[in-house]
PDB file of N, CA and C in Angstrom:
ATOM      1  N   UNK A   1      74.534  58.775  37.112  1.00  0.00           N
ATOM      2  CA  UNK A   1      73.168  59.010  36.677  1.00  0.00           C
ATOM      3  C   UNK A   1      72.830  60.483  36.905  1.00  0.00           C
ATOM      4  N   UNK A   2      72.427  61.189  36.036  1.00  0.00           N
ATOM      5  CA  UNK A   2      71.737  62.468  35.865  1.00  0.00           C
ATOM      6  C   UNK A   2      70.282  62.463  36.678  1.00  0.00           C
ATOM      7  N   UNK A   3      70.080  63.419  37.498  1.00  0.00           N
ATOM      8  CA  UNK A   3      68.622  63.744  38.301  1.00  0.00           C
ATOM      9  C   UNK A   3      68.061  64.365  37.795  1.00  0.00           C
ATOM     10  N   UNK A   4      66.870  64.959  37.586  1.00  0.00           N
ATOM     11  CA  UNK A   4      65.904  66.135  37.320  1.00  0.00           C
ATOM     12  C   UNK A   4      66.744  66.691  38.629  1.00  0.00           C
ATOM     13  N   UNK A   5      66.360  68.191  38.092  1.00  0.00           N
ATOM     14  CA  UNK A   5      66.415  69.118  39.031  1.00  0.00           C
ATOM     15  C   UNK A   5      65.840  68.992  40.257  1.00  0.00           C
ATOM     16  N   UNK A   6      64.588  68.526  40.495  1.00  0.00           N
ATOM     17  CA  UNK A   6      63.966  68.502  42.327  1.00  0.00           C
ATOM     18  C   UNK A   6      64.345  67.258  42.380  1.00  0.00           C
ATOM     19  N   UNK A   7      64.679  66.373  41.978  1.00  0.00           N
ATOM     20  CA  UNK A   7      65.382  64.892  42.269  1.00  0.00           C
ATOM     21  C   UNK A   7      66.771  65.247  42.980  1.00  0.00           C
ATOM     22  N   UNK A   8      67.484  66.253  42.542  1.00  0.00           N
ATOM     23  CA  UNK A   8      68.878  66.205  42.745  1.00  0.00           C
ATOM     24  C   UNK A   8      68.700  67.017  44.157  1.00  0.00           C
ATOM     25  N   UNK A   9      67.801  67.710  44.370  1.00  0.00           N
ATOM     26  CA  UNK A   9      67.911  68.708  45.256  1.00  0.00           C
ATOM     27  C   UNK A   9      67.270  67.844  46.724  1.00  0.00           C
ATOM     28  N   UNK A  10      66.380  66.448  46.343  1.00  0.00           N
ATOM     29  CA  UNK A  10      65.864  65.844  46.988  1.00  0.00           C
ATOM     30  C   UNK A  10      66.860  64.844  47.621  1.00  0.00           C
ATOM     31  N   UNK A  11      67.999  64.666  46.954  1.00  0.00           N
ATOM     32  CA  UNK A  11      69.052  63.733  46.938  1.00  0.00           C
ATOM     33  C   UNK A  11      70.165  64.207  47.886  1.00  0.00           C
ATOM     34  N   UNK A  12      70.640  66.067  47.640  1.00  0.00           N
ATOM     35  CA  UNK A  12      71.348  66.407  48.543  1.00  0.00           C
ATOM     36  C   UNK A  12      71.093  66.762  49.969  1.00  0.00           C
ATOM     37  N   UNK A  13      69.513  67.116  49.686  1.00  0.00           N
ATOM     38  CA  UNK A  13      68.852  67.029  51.149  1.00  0.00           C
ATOM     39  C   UNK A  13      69.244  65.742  52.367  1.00  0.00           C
ATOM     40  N   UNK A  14      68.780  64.788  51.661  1.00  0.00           N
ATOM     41  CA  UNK A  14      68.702  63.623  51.859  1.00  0.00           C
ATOM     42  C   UNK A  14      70.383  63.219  53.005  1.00  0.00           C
ATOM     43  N   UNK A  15      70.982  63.468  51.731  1.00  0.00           N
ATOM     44  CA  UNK A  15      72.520  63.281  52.408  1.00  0.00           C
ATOM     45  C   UNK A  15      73.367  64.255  53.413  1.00  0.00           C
ATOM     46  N   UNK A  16      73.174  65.672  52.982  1.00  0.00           N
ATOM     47  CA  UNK A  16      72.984  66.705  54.206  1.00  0.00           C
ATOM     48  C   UNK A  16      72.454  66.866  55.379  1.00  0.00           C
ATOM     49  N   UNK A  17      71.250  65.531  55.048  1.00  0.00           N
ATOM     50  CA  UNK A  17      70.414  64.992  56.533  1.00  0.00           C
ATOM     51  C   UNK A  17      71.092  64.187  57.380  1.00  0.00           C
ATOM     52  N   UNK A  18      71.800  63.045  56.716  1.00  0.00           N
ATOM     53  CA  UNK A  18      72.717  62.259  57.096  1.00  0.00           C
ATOM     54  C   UNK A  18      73.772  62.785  57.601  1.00  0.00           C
ATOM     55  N   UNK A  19      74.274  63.582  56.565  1.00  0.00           N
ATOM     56  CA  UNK A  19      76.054  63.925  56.985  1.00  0.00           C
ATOM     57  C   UNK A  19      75.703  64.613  58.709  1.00  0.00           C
ATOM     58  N   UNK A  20      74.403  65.410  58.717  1.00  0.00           N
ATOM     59  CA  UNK A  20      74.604  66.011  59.777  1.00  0.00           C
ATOM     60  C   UNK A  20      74.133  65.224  60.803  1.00  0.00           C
ATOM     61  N   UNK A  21      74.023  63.885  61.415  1.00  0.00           N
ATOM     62  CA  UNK A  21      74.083  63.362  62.381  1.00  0.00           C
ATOM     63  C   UNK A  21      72.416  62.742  62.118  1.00  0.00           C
ATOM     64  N   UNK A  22      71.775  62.405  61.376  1.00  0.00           N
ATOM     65  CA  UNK A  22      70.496  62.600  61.647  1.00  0.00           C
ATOM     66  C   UNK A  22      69.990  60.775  60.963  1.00  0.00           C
ATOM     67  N   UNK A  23      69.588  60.026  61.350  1.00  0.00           N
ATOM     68  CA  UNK A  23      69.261  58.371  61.150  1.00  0.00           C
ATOM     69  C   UNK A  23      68.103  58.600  60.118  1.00  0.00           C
ATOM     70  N   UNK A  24      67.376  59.431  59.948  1.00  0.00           N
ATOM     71  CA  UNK A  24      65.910  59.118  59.205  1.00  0.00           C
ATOM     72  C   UNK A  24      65.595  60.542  58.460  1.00  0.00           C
ATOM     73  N   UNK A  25      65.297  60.242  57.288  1.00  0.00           N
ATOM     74  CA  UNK A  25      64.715  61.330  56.257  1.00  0.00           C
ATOM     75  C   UNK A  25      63.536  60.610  55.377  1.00  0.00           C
ATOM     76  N   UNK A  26      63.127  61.250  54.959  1.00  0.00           N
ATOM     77  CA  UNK A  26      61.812  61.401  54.010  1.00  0.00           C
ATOM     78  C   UNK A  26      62.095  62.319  52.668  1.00  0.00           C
ATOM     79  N   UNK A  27      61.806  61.808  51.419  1.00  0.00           N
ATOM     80  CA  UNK A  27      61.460  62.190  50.254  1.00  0.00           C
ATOM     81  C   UNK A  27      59.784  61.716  49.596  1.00  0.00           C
ATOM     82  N   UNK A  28      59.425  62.991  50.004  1.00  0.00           N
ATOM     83  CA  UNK A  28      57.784  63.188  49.449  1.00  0.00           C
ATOM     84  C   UNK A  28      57.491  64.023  48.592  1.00  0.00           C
ATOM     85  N   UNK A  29      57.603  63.107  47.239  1.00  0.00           N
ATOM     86  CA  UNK A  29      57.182  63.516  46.171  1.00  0.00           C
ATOM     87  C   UNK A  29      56.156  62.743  45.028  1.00  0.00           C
ATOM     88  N   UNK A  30      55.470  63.776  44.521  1.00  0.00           N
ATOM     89  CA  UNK A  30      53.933  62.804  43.694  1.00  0.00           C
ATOM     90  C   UNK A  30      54.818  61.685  43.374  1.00  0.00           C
ATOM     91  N   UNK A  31      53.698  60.586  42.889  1.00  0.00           N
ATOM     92  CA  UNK A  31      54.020  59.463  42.109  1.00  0.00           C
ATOM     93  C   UNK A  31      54.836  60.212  40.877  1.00  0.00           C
ATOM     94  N   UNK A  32      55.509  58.939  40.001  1.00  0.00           N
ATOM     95  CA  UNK A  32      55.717  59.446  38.866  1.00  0.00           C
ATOM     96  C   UNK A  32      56.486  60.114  38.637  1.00  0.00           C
ATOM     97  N   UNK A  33      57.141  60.932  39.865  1.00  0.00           N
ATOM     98  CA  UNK A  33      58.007  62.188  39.508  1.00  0.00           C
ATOM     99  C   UNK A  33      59.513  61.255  39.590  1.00  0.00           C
ATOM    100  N   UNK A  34      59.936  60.229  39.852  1.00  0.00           N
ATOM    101  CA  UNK A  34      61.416  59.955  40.150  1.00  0.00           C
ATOM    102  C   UNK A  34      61.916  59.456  41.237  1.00  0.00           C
ATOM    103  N   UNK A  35      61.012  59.001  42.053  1.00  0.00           N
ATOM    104  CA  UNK A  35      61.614  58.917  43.659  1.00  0.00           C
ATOM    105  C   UNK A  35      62.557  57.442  43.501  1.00  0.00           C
ATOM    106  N   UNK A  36      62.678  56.497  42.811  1.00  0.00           N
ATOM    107  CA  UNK A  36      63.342  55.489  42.275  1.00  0.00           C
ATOM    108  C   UNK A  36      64.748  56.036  42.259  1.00  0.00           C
ATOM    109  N   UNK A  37      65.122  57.061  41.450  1.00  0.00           N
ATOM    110  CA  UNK A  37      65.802  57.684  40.740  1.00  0.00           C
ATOM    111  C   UNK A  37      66.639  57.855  42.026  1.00  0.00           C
ATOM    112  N   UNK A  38      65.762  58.671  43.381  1.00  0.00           N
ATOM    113  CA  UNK A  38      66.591  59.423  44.404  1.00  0.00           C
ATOM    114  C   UNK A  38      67.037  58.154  45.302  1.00  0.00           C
ATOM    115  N   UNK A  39      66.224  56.652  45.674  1.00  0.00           N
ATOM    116  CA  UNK A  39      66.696  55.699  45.873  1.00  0.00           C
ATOM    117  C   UNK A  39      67.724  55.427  45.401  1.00  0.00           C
ATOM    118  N   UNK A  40      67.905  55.379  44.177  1.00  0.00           N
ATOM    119  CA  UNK A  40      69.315  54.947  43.966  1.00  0.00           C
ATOM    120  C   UNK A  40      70.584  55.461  43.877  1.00  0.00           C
ATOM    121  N   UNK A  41      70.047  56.525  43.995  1.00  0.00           N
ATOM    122  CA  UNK A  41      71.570  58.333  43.949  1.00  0.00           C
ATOM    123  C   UNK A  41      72.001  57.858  45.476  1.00  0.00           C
ATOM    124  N   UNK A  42      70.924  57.794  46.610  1.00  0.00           N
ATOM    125  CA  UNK A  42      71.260  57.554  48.068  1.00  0.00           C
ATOM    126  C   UNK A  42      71.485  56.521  47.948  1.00  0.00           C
ATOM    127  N   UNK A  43      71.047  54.959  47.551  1.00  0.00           N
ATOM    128  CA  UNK A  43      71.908  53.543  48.101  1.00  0.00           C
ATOM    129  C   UNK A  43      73.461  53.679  47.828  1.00  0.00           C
ATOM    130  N   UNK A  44      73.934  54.190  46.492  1.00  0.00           N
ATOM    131  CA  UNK A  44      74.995  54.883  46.225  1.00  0.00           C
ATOM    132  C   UNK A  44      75.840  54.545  47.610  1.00  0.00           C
ATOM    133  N   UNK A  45      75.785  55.230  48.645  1.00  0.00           N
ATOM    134  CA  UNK A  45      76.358  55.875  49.752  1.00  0.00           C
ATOM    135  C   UNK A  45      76.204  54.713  50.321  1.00  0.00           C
ATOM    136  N   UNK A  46      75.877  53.742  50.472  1.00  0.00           N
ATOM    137  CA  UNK A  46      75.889  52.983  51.353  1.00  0.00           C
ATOM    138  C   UNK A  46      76.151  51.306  50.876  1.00  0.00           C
ATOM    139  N   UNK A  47      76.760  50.587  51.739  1.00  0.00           N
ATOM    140  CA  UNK A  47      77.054  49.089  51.437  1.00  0.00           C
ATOM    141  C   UNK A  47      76.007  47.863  51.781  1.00  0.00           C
ATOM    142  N   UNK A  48      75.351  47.874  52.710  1.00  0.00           N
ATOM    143  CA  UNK A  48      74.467  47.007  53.083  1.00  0.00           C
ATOM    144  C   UNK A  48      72.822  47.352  52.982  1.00  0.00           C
ATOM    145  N   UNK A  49      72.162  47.269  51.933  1.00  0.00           N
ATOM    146  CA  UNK A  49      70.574  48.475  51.623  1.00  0.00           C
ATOM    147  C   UNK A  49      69.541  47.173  51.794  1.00  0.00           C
ATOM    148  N   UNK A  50      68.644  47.358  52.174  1.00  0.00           N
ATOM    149  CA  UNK A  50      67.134  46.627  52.098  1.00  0.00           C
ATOM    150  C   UNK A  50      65.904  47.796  51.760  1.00  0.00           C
ATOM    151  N   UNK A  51      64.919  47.524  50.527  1.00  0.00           N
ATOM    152  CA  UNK A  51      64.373  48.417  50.505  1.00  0.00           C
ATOM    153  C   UNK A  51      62.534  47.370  50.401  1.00  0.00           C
ATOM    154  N   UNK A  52      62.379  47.943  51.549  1.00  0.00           N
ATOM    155  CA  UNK A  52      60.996  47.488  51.660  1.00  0.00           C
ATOM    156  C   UNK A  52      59.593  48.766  50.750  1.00  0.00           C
ATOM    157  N   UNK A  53      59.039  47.660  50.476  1.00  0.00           N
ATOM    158  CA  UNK A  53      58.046  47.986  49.595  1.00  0.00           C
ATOM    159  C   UNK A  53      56.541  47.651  49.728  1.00  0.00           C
ATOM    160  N   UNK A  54      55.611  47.759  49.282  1.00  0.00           N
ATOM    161  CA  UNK A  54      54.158  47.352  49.774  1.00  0.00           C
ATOM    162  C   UNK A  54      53.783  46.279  48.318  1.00  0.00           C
ATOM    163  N   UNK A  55      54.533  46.368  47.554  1.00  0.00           N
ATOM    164  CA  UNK A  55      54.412  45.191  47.021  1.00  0.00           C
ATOM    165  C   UNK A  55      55.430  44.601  45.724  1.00  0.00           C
ATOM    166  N   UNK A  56      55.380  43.839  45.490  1.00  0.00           N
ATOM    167  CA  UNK A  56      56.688  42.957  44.485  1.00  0.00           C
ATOM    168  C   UNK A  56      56.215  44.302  42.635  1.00  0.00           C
ATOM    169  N   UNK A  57      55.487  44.603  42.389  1.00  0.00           N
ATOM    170  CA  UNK A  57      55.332  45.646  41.747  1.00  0.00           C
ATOM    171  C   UNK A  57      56.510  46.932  41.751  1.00  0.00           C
ATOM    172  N   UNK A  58      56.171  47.248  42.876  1.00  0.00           N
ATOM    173  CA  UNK A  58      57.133  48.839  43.436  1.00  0.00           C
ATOM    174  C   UNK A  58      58.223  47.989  43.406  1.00  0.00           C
ATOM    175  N   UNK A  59      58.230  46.868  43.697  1.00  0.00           N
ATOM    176  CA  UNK A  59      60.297  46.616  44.130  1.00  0.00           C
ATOM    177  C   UNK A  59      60.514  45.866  42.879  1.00  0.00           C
ATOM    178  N   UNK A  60      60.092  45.664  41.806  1.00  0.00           N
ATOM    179  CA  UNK A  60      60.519  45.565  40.424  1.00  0.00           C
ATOM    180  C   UNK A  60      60.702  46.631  39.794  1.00  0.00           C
ATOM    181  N   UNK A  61      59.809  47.533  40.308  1.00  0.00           N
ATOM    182  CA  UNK A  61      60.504  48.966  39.421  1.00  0.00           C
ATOM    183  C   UNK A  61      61.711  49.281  40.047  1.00  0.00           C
ATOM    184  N   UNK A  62      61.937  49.275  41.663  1.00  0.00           N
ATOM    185  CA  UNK A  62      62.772  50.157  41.892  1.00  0.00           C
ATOM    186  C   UNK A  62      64.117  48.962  41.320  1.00  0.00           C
ATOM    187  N   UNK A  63      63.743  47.719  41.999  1.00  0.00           N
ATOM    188  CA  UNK A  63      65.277  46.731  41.330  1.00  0.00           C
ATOM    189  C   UNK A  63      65.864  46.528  40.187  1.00  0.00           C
ATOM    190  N   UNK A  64      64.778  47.489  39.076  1.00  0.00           N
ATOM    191  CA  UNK A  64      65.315  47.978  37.503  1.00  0.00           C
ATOM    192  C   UNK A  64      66.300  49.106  37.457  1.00  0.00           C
ATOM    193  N   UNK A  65      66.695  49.602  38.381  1.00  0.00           N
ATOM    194  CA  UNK A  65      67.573  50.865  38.453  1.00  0.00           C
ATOM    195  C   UNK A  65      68.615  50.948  39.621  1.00  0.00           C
ATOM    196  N   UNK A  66      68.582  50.404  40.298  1.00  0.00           N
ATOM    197  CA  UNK A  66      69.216  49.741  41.542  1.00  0.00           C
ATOM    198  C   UNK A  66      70.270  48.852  41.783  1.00  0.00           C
ATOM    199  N   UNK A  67      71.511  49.597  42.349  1.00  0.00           N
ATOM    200  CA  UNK A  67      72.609  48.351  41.990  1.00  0.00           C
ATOM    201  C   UNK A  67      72.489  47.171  42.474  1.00  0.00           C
ATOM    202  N   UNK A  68      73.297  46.118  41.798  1.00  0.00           N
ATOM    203  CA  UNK A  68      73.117  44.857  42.467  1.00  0.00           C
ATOM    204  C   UNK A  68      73.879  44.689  44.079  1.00  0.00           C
ATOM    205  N   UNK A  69      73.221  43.894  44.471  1.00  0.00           N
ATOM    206  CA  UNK A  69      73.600  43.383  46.180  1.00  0.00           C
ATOM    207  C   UNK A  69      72.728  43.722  47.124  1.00  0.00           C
ATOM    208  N   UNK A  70      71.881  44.633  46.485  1.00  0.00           N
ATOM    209  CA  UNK A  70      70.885  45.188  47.720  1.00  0.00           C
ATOM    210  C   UNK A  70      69.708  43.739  47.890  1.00  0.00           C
ATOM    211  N   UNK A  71      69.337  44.122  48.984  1.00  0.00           N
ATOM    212  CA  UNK A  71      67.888  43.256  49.367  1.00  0.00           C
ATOM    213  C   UNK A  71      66.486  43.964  48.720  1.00  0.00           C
ATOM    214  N   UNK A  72      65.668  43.275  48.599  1.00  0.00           N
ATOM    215  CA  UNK A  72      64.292  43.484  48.558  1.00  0.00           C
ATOM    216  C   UNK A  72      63.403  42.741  49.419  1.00  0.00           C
ATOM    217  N   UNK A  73      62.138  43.541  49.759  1.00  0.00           N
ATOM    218  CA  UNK A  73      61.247  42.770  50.853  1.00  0.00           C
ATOM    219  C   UNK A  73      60.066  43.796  50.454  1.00  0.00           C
ATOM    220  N   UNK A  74      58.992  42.636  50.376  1.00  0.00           N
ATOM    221  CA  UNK A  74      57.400  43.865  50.635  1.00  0.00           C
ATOM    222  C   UNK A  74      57.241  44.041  52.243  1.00  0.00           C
ATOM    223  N   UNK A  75      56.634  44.637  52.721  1.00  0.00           N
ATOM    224  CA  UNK A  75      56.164  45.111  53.378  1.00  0.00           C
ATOM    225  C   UNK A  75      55.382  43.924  54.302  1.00  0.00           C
ATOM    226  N   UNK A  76      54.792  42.700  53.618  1.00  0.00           N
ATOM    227  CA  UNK A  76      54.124  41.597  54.248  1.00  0.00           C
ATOM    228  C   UNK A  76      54.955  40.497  54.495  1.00  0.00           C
ATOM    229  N   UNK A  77      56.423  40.354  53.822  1.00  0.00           N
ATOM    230  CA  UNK A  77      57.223  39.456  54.509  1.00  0.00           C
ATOM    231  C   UNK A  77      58.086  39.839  55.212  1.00  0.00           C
ATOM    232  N   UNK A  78      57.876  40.797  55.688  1.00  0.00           N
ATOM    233  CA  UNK A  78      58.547  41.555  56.924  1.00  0.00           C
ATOM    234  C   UNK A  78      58.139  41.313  57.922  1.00  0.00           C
ATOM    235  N   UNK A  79      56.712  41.832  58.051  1.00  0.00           N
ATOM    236  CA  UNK A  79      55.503  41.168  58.895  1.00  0.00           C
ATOM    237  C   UNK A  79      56.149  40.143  59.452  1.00  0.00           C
ATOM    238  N   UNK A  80      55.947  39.062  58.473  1.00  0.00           N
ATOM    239  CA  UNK A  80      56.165  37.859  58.958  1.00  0.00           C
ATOM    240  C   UNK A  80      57.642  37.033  59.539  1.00  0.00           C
ATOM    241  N   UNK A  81      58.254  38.005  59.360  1.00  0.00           N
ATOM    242  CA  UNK A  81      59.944  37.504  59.951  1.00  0.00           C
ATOM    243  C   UNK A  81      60.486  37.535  61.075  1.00  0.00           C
ATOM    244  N   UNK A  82      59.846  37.119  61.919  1.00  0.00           N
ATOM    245  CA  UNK A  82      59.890  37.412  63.014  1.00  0.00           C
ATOM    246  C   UNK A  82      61.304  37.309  64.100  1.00  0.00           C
ATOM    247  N   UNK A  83      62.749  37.365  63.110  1.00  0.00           N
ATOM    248  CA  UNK A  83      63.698  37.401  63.565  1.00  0.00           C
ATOM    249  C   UNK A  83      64.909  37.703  62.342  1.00  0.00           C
ATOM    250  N   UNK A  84      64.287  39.566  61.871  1.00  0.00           N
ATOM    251  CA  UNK A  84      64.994  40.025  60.630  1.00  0.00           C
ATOM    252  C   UNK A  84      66.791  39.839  60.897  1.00  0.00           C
ATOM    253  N   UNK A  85      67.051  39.578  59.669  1.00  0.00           N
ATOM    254  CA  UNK A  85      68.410  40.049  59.826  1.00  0.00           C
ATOM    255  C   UNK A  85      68.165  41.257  60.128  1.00  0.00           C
ATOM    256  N   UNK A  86      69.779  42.240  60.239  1.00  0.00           N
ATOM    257  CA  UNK A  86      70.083  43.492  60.960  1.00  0.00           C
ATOM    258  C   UNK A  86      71.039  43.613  60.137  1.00  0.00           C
ATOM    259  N   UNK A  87      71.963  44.940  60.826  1.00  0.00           N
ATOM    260  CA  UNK A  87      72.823  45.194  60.643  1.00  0.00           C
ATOM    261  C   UNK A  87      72.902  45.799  59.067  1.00  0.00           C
ATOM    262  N   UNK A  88      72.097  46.921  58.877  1.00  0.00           N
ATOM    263  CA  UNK A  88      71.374  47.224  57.212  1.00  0.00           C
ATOM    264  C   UNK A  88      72.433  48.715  58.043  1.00  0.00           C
ATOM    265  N   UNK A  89      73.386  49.431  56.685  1.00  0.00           N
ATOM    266  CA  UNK A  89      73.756  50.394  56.747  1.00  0.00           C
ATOM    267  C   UNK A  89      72.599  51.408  56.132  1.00  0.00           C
ATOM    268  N   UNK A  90      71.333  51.117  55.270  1.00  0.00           N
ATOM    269  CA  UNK A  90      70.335  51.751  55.150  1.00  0.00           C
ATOM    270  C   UNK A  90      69.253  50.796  55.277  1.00  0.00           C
ATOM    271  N   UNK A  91      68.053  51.643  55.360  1.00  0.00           N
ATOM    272  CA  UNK A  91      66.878  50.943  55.578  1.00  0.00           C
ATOM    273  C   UNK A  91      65.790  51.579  54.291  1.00  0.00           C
ATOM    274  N   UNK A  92      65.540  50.804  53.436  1.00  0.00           N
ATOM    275  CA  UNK A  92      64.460  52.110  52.403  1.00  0.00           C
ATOM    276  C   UNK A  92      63.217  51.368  52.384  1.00  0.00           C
ATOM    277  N   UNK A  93      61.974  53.030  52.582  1.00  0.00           N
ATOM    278  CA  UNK A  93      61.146  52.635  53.042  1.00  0.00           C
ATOM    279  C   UNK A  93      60.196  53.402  52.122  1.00  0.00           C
ATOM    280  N   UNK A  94      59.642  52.651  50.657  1.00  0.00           N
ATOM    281  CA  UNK A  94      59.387  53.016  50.018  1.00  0.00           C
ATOM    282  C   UNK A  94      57.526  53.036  50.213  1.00  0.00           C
ATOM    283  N   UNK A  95      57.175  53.805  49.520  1.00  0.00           N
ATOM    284  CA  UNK A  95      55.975  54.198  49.885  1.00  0.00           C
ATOM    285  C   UNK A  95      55.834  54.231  51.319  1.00  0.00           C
ATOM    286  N   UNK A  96      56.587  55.219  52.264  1.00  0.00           N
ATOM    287  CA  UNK A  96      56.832  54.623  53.365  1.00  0.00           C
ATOM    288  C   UNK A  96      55.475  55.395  54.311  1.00  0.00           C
ATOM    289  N   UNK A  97      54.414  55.392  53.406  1.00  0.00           N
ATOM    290  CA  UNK A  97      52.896  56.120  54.191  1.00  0.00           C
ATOM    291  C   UNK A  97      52.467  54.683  54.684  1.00  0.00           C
ATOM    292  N   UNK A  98      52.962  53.597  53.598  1.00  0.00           N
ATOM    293  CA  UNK A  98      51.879  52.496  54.176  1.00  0.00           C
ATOM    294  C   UNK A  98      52.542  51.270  55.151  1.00  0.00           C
ATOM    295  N   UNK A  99      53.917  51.815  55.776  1.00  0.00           N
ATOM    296  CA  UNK A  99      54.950  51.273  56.558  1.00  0.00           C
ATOM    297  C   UNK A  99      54.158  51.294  58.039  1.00  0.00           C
ATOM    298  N   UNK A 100      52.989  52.281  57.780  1.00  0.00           N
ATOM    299  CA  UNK A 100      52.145  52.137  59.233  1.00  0.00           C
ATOM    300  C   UNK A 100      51.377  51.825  59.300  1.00  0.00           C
ATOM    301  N   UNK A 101      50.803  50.998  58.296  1.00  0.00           N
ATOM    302  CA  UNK A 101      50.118  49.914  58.799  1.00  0.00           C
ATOM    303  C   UNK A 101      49.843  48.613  60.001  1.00  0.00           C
ATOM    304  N   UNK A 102      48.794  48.562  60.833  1.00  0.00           N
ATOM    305  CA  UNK A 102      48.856  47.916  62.314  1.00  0.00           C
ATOM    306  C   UNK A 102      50.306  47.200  62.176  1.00  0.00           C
ATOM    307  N   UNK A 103      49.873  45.579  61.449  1.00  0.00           N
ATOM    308  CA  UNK A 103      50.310  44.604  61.085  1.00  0.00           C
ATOM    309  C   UNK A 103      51.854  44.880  60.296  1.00  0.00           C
ATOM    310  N   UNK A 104      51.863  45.957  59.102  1.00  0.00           N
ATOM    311  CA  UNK A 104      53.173  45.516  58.501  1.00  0.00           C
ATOM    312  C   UNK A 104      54.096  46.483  59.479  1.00  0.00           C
ATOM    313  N   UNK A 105      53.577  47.347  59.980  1.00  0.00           N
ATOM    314  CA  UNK A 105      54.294  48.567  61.036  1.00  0.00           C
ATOM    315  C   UNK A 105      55.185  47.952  61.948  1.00  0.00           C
ATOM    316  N   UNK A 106      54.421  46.180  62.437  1.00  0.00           N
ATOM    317  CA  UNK A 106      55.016  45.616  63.668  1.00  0.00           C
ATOM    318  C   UNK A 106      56.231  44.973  62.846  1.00  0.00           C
ATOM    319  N   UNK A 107      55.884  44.449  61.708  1.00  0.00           N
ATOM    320  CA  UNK A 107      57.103  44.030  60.944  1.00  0.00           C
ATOM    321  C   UNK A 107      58.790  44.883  60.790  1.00  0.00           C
ATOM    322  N   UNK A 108      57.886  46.360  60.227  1.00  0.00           N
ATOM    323  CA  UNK A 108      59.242  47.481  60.152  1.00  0.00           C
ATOM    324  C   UNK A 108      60.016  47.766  61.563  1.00  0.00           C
ATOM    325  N   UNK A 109      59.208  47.519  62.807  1.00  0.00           N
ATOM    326  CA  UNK A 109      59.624  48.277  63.762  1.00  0.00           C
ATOM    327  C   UNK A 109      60.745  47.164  64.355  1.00  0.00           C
ATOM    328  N   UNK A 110      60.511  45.741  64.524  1.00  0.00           N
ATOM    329  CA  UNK A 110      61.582  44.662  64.040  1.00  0.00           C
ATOM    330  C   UNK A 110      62.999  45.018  63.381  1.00  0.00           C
ATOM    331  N   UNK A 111      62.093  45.110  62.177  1.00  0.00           N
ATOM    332  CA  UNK A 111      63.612  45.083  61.424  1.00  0.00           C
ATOM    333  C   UNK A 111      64.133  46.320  61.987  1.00  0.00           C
ATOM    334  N   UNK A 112      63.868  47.885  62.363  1.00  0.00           N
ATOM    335  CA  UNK A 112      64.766  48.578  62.458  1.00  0.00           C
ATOM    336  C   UNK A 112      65.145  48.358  63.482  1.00  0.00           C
TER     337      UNK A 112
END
């Protein structure tokens, strides 16, 4: 798959973050611009993905571009799982401003 230009540059960041020892990155960019796009350049790299979302909306867009095998979860049945699987070689945390929320926050902090 071909990136826009700040997609691709968002993508090698991303993995340059990783390669260099580092568990957690952020891609913050407007709506609209592609961040789907950089989700799926990064699941790429990895075998076991869950990508939590704030709602079945966002994780239909992103599961339109997204290889198969990965997981999906909103953000509110996370919440509620109160004994996540593990063992995720990534964790994606899409719209991940509203991952801190009281309630779904206690959910994410679980699963990771």
């Amino acid at each position: 798959m071909n990136l826009y230009k700040h997609n691709q540059e968002a993508y090698e960041a991303v993995m340059n973050h990783f390669n260099n020892g580092n568990q957690k990155a952020a891609i913050v960019h407007a709506t609209g611009t592609g961040k789907s796009y950089c989700i799926q350049a990064v699941t790429e790299n990895f075998e076991k993905v869950i990508v939590l979302a704030p709602n079945n909306f966002v994780l239909n867009e992103t599961r339109k571009i997204c290889k198969n095998g990965m997981e999906f979860c909103t953000y509110a049945s996370v919440m509620c799982d109160y004994a996540p699987r593990t063992n995720y070689d990534l964790i994606v945390l899409d719209e991940f401003h509203r991952a801190g929320a009281e309630k779904w926050g206690e959910g994410v902090q679980r699963l990771i």
